[in-house]
Protein backbone atom coordinates (compact mmCIF):
# COMPACT_ATOMS: atom_id res chain seq x y z
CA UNK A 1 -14.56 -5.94 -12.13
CA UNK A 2 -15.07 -5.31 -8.28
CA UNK A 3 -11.61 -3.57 -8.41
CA UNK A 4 -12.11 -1.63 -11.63
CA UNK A 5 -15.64 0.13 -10.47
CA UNK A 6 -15.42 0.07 -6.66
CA UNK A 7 -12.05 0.86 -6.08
CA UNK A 8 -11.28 3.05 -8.28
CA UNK A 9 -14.21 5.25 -8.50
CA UNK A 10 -15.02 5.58 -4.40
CA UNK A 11 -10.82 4.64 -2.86
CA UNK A 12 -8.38 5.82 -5.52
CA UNK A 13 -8.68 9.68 -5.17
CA UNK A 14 -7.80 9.00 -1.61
CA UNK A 15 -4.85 7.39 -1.76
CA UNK A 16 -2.25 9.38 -3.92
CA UNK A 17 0.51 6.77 -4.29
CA UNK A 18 -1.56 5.40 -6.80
CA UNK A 19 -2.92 7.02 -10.34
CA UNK A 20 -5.78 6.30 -11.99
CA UNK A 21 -3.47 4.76 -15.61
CA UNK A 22 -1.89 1.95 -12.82
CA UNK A 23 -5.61 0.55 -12.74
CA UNK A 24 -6.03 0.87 -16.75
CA UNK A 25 -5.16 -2.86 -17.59
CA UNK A 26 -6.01 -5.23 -15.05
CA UNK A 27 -4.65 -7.99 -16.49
CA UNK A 28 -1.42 -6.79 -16.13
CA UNK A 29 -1.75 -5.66 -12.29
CA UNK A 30 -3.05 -9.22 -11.69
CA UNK A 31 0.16 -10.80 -13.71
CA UNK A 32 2.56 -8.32 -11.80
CA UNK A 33 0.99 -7.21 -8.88
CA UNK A 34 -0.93 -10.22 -7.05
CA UNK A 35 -0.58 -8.95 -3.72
CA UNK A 36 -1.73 -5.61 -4.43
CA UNK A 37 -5.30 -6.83 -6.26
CA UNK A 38 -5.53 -8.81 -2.64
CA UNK A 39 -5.36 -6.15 -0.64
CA UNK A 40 -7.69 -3.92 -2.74
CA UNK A 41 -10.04 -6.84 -2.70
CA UNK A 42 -9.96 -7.04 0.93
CA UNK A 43 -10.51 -3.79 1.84
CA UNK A 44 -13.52 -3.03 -0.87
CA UNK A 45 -15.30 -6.87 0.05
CA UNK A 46 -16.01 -4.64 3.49
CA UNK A 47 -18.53 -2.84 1.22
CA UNK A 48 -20.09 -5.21 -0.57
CA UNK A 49 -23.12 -7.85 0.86
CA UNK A 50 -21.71 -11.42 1.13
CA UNK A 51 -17.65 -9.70 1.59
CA UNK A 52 -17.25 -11.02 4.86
CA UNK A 53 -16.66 -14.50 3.04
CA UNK A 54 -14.18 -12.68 1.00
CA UNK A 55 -12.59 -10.98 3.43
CA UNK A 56 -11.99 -14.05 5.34
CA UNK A 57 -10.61 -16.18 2.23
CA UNK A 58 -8.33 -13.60 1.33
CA UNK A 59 -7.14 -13.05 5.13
CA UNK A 60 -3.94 -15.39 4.48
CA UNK A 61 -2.92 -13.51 1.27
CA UNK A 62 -3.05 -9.94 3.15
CA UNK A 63 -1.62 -11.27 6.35
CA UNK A 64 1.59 -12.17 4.06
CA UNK A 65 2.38 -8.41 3.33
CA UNK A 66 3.37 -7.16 6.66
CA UNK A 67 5.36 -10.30 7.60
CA UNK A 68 7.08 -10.24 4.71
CA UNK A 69 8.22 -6.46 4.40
CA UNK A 70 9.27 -7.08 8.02
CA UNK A 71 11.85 -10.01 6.78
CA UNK A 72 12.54 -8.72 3.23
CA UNK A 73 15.95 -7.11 3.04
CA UNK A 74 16.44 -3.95 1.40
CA UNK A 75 17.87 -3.99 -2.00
CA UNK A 76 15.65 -6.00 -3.47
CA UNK A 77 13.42 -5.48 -6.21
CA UNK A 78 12.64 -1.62 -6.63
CA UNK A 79 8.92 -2.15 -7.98
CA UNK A 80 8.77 -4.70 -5.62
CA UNK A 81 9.67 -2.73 -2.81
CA UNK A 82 7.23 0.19 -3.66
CA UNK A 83 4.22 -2.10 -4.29
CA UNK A 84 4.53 -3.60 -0.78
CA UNK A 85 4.76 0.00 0.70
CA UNK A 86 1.18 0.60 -1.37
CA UNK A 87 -0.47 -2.52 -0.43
CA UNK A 88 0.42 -1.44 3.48
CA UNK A 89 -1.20 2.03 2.70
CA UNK A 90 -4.37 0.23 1.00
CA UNK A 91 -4.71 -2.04 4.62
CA UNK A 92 -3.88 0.91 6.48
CA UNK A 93 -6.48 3.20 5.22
CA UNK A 94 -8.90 0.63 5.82
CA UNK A 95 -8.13 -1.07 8.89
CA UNK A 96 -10.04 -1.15 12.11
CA UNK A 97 -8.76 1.61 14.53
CA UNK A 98 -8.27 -0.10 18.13
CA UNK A 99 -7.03 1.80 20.91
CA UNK A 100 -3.35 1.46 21.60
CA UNK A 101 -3.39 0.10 24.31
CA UNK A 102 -4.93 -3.25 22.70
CA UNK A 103 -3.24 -6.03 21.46
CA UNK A 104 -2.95 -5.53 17.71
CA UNK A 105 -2.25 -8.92 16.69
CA UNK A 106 -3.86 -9.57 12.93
CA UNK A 107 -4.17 -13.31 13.25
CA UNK A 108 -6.38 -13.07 16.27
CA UNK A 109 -9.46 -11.88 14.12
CA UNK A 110 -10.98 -11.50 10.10
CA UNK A 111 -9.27 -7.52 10.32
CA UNK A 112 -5.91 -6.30 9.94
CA UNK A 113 -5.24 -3.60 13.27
CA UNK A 114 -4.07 -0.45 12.42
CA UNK A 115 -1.26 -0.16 15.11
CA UNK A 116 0.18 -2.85 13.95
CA UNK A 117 0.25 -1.45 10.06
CA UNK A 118 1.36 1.71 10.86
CA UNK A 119 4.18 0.90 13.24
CA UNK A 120 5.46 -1.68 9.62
CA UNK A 121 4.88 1.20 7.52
CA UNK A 122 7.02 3.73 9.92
CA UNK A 123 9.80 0.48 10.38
CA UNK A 124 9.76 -0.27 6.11
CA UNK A 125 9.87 3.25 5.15
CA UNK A 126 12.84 4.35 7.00
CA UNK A 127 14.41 0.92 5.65
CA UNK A 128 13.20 2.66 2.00
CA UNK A 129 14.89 5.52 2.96
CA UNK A 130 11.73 7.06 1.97
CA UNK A 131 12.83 10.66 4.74
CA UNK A 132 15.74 11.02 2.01
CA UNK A 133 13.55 10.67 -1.13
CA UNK A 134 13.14 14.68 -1.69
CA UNK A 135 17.30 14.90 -2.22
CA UNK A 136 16.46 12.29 -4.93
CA UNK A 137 13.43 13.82 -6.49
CA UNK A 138 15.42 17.16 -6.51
CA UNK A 139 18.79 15.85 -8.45
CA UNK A 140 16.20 13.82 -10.71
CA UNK A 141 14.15 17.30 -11.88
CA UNK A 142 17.91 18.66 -12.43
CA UNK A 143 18.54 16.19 -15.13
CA UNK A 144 14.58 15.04 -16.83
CA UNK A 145 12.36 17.59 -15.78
CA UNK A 146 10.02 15.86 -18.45
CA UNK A 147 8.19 13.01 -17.44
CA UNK A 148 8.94 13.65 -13.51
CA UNK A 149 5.92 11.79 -12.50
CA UNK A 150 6.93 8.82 -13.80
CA UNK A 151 10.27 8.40 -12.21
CA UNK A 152 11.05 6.20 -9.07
CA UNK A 153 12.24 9.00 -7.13
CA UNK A 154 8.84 10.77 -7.61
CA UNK A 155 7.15 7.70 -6.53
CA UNK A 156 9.06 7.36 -3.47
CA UNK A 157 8.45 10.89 -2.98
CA UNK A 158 4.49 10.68 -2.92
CA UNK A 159 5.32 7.80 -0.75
CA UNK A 160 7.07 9.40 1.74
CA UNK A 161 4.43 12.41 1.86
CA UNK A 162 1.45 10.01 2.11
CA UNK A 163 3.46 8.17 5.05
CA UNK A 164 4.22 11.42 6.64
CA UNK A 165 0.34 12.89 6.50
CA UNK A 166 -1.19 9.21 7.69
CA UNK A 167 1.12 9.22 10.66
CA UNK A 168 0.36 12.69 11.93
């Protein structure tokens, strides 16, 4: 319930790589999509009286993302792949902004740093080959115009765009 009313109502229409039908059965993200309910968990438990508990519990499960996009190799699981990307965007967006020039090491306190996210996000996109992703979106609209949306290439599309405006 926390994700289906705080989430999506106040976060979602900020963060594009998601659409509003991906929250529609929550059953299914939690089957499918563990480490994506996590991170939205973390990041709306800042909100909420009593979250720093939450927060702190769910530390461990959040922490995993990052390390493991840095060690996954590339090929793996497409979904997979893009749902990792998403849960870095969901930490990113709501991670405490320390100056560069700090050490941005996430197991040192309750927060994730926002260095630290955005220099895996920059590292796993290019991996993605998300700067390519128009050349793929543009031979996919020459063969299923209908439907566009819903196509991988579009996703990694909105991806890449999202990456590109949250880095700049």
């Amino acid at each position: 319930m926390l994700m289906k009313f705080r989430f999506t109502q106040r976060h979602l229409p900020f963060i594009c790589v998601f659409r509003p039908k991906d929250f529609e059965d929550t059953d299914y993200l939690i089957d499918n999509y563990l480490q994506v309910v996590y991170c939205i968990c973390f990041v709306t438990a800042r909100y909420l009286p009593g979250g720093k508990e939450m927060r702190e519990k769910l530390l461990p499960e959040v922490t995993k993302v990052p390390r493991g996009v840095l060690s996954m190799q590339s090929g793996g699981a497409q979904t997979d792949e893009l749902s990792a990307l998403k849960c870095l965007f969901i930490l990113l967006l709501y991670a405490d902004l320390t100056p560069p020039s700090q050490s941005s090491n996430p197991s040192a306190n309750s927060e994730v740093q926002f260095w630290y996210l955005k220099s895996v996000i920059e590292v796993y996109g290019t991996r993605l080959g998300l700067h390519r992703s128009l050349q793929d979106l543009r031979a996919e609209m020459r063969v299923n115009l209908e439907g566009i949306t819903e196509t991988r290439a579009y996703q990694k599309y909105i991806c890449w765009l999202f990456m590109f405006g949250t880095s700049h």
